[in-house]
Protein backbone atom coordinates (compact mmCIF):
# COMPACT_ATOMS: atom_id res chain seq x y z
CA UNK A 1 1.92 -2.99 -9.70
CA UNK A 2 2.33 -1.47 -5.94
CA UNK A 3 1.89 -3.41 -2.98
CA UNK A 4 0.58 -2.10 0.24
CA UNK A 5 -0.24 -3.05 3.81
CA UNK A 6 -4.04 -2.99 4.62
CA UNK A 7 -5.81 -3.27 7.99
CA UNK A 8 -9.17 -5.04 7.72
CA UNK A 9 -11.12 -4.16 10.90
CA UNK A 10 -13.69 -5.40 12.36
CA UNK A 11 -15.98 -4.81 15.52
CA UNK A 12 -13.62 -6.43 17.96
CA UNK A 13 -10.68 -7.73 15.79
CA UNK A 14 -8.37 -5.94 13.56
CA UNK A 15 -6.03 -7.92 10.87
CA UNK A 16 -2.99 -6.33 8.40
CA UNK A 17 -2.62 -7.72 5.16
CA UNK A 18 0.04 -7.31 2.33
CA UNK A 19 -1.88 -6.77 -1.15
CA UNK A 20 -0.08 -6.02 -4.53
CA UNK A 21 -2.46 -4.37 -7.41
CA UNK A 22 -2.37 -1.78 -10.00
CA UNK A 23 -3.33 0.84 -7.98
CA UNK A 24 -3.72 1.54 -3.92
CA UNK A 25 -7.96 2.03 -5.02
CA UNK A 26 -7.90 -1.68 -6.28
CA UNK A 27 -5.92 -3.19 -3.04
CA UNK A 28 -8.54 -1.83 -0.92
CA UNK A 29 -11.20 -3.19 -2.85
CA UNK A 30 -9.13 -6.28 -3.35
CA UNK A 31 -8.97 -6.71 0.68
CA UNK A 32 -12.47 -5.94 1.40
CA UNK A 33 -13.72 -8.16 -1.31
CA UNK A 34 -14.85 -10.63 0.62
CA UNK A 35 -15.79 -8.38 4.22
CA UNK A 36 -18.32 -6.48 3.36
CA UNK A 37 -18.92 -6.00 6.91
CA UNK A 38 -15.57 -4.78 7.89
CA UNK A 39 -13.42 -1.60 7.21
CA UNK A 40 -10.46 -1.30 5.05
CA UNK A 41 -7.90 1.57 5.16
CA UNK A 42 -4.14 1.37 4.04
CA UNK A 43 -1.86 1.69 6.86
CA UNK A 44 0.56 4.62 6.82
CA UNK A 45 3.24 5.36 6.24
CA UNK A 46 3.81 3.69 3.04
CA UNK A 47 7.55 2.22 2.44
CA UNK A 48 8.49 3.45 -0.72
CA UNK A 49 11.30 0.38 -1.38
CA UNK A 50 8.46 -1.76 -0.59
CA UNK A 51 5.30 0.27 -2.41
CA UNK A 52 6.85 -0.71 -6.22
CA UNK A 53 6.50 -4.12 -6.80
CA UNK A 54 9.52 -5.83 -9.10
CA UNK A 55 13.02 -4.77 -9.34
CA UNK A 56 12.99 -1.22 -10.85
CA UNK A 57 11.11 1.47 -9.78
CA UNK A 58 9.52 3.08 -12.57
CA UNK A 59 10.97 5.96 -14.16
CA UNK A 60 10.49 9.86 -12.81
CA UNK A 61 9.47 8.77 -9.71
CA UNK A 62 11.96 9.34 -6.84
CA UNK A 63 12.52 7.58 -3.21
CA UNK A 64 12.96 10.40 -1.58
CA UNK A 65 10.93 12.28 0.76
CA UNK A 66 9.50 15.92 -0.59
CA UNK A 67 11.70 18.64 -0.19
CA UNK A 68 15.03 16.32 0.31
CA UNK A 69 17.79 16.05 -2.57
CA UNK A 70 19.26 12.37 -2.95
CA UNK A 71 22.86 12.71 -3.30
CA UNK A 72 24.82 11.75 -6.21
């Protein structure tokens, strides 16, 4: 599961919400369910500590941003 921040916009108002779901595809469809008249986008950038839902972030998949080595 990930969780991401979504901004649901309207005509003259614009709400962010916090959505978890198996994939960023199903949060947006998650937090436009039920506003068919409004659009959805995920709001960048995306916190990696706070993308992976859970304690452990799932194996091969690393924190750090491209081209930077963690240190040991």
């Amino acid at each position: 599961m990930i969780q991401v921040t979504i901004e649901v916009k309207g005509n003259t108002v614009s709400q962010r919400v916090r959505v978890t779901a198996p994939n960023v595809e199903q949060a947006l469809e998650l937090a436009g369910a039920s506003r068919p008249d409004k659009r959805v986008r995920v709001v960048f950038p995306i916190e990696p500590e706070a993308f992976f839902t859970g304690d452990r972030v799932p194996a091969g998949v690393s924190l750090a941003p491209p081209g930077l080595e963690q240190a040991a």
